[in-house]
N, C-alpha and C. Protein backbone atom coordinates (compact mmCIF):
# COMPACT_ATOMS: atom_id res chain seq x y z
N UNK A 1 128.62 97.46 70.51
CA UNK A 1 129.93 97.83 71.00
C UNK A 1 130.02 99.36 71.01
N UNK A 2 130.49 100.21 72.12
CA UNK A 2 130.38 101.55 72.08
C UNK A 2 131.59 102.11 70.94
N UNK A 3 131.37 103.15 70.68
CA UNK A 3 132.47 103.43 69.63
C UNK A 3 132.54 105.12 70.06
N UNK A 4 133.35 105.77 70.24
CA UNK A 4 133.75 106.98 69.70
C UNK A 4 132.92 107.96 69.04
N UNK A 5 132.33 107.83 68.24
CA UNK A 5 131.22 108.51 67.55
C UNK A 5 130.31 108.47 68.25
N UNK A 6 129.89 107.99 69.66
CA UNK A 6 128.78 108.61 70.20
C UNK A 6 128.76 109.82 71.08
N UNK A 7 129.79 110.13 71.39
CA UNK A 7 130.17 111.39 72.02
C UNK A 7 129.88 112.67 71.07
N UNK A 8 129.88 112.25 69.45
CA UNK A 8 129.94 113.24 68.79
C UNK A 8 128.42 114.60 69.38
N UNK A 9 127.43 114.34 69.16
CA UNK A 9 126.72 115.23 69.81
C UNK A 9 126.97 116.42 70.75
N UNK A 10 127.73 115.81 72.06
CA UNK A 10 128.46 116.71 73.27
C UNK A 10 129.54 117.46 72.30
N UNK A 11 130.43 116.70 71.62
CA UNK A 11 131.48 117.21 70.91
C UNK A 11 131.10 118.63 70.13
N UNK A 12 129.90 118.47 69.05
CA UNK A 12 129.17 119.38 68.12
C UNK A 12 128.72 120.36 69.02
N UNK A 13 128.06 120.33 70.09
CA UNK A 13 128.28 121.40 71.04
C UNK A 13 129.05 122.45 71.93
N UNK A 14 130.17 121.72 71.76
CA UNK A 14 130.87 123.00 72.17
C UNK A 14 131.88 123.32 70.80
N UNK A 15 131.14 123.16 70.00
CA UNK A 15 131.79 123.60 68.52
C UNK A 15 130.76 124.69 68.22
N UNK A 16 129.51 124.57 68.62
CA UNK A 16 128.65 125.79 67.62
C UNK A 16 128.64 126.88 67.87
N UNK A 17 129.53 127.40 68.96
CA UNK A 17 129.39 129.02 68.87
C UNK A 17 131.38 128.95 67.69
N UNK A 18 131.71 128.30 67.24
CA UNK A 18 133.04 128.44 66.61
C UNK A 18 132.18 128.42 65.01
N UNK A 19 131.33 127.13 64.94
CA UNK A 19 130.83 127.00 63.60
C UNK A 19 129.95 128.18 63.38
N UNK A 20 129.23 129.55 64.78
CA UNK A 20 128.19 130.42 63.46
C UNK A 20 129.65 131.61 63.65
N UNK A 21 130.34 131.18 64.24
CA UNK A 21 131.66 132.47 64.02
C UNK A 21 132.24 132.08 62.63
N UNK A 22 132.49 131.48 61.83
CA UNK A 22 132.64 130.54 60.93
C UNK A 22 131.67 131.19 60.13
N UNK A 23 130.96 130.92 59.82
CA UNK A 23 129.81 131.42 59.36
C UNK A 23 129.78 132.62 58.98
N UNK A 24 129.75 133.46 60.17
CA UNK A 24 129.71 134.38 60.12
C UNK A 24 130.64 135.60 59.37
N UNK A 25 131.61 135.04 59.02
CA UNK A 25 133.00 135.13 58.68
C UNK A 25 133.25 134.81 57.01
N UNK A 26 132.08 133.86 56.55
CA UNK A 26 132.08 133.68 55.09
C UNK A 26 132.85 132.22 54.87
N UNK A 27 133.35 131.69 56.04
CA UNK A 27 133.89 130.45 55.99
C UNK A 27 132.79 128.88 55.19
N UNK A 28 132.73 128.45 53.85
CA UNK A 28 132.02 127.46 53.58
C UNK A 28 132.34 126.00 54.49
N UNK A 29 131.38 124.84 54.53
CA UNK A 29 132.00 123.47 54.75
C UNK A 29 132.78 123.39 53.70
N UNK A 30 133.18 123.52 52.15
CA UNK A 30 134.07 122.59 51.63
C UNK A 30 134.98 123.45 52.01
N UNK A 31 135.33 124.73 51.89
CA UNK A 31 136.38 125.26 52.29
C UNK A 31 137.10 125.10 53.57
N UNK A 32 136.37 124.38 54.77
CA UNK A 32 136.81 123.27 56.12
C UNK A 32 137.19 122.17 55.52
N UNK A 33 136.79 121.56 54.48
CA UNK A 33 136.64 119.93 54.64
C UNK A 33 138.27 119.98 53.53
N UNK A 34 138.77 120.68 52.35
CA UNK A 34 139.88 121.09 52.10
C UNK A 34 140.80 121.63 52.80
N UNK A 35 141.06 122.63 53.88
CA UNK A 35 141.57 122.97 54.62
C UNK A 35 142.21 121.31 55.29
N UNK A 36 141.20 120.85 55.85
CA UNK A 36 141.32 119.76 56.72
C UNK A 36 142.28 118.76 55.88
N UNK A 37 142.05 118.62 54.49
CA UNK A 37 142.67 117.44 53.73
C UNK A 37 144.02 117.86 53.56
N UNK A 38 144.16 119.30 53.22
CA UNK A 38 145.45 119.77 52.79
C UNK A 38 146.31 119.76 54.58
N UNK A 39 145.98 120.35 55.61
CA UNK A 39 146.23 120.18 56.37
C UNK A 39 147.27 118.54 56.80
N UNK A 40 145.97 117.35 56.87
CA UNK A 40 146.26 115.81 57.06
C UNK A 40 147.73 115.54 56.24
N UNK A 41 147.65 116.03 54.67
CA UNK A 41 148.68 116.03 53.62
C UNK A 41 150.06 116.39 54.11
N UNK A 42 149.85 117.59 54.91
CA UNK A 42 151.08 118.39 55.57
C UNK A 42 151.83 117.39 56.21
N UNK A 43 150.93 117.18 57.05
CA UNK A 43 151.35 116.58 58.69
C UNK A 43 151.78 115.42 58.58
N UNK A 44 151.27 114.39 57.45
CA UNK A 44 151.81 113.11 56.82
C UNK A 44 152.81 113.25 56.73
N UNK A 45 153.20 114.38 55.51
CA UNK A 45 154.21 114.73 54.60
C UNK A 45 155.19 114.91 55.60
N UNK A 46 155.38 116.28 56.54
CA UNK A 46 155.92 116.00 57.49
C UNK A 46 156.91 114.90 58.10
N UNK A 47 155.80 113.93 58.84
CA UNK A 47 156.26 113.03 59.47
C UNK A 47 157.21 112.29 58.73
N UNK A 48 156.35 111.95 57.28
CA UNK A 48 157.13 110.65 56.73
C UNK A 48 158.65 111.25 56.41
N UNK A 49 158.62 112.77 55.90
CA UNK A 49 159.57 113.24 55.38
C UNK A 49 160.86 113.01 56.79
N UNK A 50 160.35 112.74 57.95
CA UNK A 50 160.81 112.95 59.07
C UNK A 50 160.95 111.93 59.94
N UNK A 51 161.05 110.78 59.36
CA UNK A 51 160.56 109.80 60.44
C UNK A 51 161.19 109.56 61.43
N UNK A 52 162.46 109.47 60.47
CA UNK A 52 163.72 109.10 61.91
C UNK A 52 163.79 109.94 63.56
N UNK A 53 163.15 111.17 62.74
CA UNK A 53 162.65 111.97 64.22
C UNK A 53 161.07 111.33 64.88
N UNK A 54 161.63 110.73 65.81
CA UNK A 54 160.07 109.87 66.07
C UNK A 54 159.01 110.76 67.38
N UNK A 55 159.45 111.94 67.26
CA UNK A 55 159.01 113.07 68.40
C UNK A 55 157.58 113.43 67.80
N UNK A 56 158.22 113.70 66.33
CA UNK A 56 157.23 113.77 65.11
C UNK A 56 155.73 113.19 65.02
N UNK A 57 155.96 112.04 65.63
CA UNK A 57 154.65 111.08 65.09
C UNK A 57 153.69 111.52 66.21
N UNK A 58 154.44 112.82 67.13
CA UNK A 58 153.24 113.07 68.36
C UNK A 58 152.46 114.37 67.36
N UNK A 59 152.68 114.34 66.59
CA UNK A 59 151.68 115.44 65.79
C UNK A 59 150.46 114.76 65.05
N UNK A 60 150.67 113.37 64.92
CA UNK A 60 149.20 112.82 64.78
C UNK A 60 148.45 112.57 65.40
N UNK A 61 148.90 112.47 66.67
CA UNK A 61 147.07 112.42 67.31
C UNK A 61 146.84 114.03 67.86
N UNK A 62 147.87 114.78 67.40
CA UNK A 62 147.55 115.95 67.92
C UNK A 62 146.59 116.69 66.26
N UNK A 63 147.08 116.38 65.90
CA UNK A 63 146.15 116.59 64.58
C UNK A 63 145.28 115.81 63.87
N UNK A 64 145.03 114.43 63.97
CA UNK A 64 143.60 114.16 64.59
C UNK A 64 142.58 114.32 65.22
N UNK A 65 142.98 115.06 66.44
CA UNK A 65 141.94 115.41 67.34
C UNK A 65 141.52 117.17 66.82
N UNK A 66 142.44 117.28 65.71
CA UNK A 66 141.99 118.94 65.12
C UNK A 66 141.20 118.35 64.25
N UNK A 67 141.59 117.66 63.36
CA UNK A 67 140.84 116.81 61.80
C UNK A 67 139.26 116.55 62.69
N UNK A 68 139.24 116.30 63.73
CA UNK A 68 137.71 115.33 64.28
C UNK A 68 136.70 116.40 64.12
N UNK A 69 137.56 117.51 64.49
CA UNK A 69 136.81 119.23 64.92
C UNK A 69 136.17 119.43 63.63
N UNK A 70 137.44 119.77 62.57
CA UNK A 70 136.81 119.99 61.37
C UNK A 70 135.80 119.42 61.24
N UNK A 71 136.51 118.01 60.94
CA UNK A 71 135.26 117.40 60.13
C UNK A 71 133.75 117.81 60.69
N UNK A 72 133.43 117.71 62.15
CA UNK A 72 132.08 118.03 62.79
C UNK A 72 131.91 119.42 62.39
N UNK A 73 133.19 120.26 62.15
CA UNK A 73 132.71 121.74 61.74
C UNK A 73 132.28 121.83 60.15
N UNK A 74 132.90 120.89 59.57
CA UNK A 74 132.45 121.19 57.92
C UNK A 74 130.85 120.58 57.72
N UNK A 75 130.62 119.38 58.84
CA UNK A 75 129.24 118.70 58.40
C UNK A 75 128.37 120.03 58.87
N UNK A 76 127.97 120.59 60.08
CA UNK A 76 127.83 121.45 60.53
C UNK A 76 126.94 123.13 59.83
N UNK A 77 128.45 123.20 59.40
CA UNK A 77 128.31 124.42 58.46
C UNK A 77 127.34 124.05 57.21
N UNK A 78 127.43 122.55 56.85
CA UNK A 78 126.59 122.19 55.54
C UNK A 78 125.33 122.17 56.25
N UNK A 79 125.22 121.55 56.92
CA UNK A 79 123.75 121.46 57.84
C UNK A 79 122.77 122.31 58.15
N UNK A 80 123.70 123.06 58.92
CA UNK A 80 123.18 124.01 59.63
C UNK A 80 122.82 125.60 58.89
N UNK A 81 123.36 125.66 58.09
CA UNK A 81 123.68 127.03 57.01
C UNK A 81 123.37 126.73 55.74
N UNK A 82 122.70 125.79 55.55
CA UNK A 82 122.19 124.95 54.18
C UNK A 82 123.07 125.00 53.03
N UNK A 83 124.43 124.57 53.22
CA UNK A 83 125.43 124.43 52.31
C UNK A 83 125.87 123.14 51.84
N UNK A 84 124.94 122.20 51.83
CA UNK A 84 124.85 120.66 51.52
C UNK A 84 124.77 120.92 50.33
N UNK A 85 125.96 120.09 49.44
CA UNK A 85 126.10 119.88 47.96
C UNK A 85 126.50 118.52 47.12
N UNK A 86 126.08 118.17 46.27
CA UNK A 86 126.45 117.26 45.68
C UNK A 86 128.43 117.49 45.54
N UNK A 87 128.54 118.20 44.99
CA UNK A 87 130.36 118.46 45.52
C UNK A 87 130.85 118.21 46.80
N UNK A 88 130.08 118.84 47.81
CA UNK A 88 130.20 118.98 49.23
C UNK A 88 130.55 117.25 49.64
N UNK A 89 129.56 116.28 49.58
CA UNK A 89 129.22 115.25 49.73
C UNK A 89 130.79 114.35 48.91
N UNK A 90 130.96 114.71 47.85
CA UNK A 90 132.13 113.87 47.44
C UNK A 90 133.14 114.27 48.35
N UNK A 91 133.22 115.71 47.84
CA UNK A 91 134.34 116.33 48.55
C UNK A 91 134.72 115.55 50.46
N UNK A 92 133.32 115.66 51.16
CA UNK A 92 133.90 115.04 52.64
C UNK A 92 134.48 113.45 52.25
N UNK A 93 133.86 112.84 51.59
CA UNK A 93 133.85 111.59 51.87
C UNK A 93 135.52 111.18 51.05
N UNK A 94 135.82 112.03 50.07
CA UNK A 94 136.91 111.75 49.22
C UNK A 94 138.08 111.91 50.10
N UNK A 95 138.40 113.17 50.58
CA UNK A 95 139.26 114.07 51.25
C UNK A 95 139.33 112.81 52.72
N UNK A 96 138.16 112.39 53.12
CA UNK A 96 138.17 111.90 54.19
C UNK A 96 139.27 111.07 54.41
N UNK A 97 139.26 110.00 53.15
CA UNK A 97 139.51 108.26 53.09
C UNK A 97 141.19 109.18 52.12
N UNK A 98 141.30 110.03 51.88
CA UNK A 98 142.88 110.52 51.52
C UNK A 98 143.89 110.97 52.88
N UNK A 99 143.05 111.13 53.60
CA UNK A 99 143.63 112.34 54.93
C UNK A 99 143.58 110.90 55.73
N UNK A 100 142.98 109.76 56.00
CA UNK A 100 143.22 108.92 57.30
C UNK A 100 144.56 108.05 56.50
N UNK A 101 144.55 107.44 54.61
CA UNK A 101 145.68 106.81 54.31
C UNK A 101 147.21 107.93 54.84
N UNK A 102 147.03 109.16 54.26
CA UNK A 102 148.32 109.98 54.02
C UNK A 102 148.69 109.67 55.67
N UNK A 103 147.91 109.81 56.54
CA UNK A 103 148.05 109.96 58.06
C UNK A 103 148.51 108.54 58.48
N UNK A 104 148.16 107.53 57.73
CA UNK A 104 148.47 106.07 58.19
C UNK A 104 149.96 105.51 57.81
N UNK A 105 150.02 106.36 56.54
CA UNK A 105 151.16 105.77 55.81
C UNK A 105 152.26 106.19 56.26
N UNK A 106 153.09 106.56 56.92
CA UNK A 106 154.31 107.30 58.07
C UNK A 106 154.48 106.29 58.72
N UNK A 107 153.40 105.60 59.33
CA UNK A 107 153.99 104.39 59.96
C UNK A 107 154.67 103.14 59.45
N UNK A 108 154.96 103.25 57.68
CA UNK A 108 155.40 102.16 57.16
C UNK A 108 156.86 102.56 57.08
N UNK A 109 157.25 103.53 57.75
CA UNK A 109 158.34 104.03 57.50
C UNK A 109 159.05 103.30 59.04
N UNK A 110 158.53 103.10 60.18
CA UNK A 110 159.20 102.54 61.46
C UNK A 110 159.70 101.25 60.90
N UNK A 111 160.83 100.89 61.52
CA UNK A 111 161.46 99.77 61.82
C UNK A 111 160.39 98.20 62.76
N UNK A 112 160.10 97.34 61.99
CA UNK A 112 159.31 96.48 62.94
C UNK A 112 157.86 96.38 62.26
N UNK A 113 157.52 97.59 61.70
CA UNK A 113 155.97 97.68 61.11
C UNK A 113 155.86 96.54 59.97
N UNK A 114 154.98 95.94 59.70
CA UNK A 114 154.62 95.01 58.58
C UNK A 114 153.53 95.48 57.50
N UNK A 115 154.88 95.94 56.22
CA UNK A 115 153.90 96.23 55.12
C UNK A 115 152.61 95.84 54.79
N UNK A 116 152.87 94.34 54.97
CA UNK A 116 151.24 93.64 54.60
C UNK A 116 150.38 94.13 55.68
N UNK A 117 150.59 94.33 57.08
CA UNK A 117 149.46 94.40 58.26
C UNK A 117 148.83 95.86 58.23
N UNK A 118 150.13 96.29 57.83
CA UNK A 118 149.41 98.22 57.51
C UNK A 118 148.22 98.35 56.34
N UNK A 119 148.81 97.45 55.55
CA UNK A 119 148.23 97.79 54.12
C UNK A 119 146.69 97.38 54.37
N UNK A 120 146.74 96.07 55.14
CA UNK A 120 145.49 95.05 54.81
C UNK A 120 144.82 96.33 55.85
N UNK A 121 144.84 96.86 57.08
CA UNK A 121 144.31 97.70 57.95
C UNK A 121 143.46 98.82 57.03
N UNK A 122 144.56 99.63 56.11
CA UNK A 122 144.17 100.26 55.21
C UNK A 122 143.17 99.98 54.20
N UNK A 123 143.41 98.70 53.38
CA UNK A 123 142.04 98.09 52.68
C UNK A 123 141.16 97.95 53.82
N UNK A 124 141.14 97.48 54.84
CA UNK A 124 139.76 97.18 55.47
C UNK A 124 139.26 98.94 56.20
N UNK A 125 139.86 99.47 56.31
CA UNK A 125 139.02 100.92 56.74
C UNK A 125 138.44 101.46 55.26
N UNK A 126 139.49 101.58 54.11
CA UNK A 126 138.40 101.86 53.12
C UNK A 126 137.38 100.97 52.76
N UNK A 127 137.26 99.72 52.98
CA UNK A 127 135.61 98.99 53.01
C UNK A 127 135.03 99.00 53.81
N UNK A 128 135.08 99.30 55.25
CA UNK A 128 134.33 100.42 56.05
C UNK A 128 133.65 100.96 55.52
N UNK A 129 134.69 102.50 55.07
CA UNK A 129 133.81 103.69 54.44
C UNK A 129 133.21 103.69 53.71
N UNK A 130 133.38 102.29 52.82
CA UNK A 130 132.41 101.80 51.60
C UNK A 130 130.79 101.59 51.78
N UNK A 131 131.37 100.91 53.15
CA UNK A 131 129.77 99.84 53.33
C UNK A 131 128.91 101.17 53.96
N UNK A 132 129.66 102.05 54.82
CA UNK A 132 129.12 103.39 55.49
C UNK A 132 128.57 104.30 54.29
N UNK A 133 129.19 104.41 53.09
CA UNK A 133 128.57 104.91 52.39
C UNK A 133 127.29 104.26 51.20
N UNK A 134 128.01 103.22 51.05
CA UNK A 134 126.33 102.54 50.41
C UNK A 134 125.00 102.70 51.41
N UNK A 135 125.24 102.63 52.58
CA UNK A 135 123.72 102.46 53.12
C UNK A 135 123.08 103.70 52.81
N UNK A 136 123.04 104.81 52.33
CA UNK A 136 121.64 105.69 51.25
C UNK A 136 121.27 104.49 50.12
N UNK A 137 122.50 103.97 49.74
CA UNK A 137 122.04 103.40 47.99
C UNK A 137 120.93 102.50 48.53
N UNK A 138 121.13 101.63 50.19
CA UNK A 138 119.90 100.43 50.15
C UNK A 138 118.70 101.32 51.37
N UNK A 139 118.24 102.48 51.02
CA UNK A 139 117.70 103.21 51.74
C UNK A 139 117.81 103.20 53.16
N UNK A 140 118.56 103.61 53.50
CA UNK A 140 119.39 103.73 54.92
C UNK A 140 120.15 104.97 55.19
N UNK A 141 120.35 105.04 56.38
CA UNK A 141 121.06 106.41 56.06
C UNK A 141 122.65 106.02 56.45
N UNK A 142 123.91 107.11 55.75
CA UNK A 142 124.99 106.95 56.20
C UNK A 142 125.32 106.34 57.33
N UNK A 143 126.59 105.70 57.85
CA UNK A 143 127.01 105.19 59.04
C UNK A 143 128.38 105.53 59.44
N UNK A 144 128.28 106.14 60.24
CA UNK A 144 129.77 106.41 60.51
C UNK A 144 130.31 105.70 61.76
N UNK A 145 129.55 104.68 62.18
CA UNK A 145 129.56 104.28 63.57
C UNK A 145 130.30 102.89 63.76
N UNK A 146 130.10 101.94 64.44
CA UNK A 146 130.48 100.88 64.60
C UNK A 146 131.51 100.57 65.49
N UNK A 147 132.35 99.40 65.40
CA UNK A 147 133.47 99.21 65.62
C UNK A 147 134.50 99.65 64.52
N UNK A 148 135.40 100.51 65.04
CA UNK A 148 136.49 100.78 64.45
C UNK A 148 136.17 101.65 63.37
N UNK A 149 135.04 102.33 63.63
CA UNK A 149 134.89 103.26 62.66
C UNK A 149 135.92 104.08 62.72
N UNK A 150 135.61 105.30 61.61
CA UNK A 150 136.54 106.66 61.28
C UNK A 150 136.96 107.12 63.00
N UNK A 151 136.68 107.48 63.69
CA UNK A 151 136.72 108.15 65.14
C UNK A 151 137.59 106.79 65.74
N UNK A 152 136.94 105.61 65.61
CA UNK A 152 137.75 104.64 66.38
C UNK A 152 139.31 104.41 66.07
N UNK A 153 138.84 104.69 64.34
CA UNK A 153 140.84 104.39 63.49
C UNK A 153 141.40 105.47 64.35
N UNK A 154 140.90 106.78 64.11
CA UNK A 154 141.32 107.70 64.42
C UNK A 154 142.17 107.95 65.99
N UNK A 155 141.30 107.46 66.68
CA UNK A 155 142.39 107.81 68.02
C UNK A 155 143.12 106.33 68.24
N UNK A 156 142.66 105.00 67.97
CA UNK A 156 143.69 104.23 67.78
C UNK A 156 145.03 104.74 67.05
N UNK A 157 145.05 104.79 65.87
CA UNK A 157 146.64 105.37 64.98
C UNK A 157 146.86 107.07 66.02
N UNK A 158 146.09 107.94 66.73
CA UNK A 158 146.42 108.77 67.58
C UNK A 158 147.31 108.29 68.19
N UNK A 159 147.02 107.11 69.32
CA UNK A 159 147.49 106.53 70.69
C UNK A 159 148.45 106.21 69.65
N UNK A 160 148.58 105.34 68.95
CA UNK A 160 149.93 104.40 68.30
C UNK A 160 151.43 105.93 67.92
N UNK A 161 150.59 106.84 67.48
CA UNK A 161 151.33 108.25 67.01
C UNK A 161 151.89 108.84 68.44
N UNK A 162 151.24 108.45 69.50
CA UNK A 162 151.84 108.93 70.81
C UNK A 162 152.77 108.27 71.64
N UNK A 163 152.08 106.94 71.23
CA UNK A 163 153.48 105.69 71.40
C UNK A 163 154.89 105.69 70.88
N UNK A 164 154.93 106.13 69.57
CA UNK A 164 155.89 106.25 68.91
C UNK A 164 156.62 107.58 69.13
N UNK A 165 156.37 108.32 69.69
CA UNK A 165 156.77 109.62 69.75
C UNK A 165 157.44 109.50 71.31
């Protein structure tokens, strides 16, 4: 099934003259991949603080499609500039699965939404990221792909954030 994440490549390309400016600049990946979380935090915070204004909820897929950047800019910068860390590594994956709930959870605030259907959505993307992250433990490498991966939640709850708005 095609997913979203295969574009990433084209995507990472017209990011790398931003990521060695970045770079160049003293900018780390965790210091992107925080940026990015505290950022997601805002924009949640925001919304939820805001719901009744439903104009609002057009700032999530508008800041999703910034969060996508990061994130390809923080892997990037680790990659590419040899700033891969055991911190680094928690840090994306932690920040990640905090920044898609804070971003999800605004929608339990609409009229019509079903606590249980949000929630169960929510458990099943963090066992996603679960199973995406065990595959090193069974010698495999990460997965970020699939159906409904991170990129797929992502502009789905986008479109739904544009709907609502």
């Amino acid at each position: 099934m095609p997913s979203i994440y295969q574009l990433k490549p084209r995507f990472q390309a017209l990011l790398r003259p931003l990521v060695h400016r970045l770079h160049d600049a003293g900018i780390t990946a965790n210091q992107v991949t925080l940026a990015a979380c505290a950022g997601s935090l805002a924009i949640a915070g925001l919304v939820a603080l805001f719901a009744e204004q439903r104009g609002l909820f057009a700032l999530i897929p508008l800041w999703m499609t910034l969060r996508m950047a990061l994130n390809a800019i923080d892997g990037m910068l680790a990659r590419e500039f040899g700033q891969q860390s055991t911190l680094g590594a928690y840090l994306n994956e932690l920040c990640d699965l905090v920044s898609d709930t804070a971003l999800y959870m605004p929608f339990l605030l609409l009229p019509g939404v079903s606590p249980l259907w949000l929630v169960l959505v929510l458990l099943l993307a963090l066992l996603s990221e679960y199973a995406g992250v065990m595959g090193p433990l069974a010698g495999a490498s990460r997965r970020y792909d699939g159906p409904m991966g991170k990129s797929d939640r992502a502009f789905c709850f986008g479109a739904l954030g544009a709907g609502v708005a």
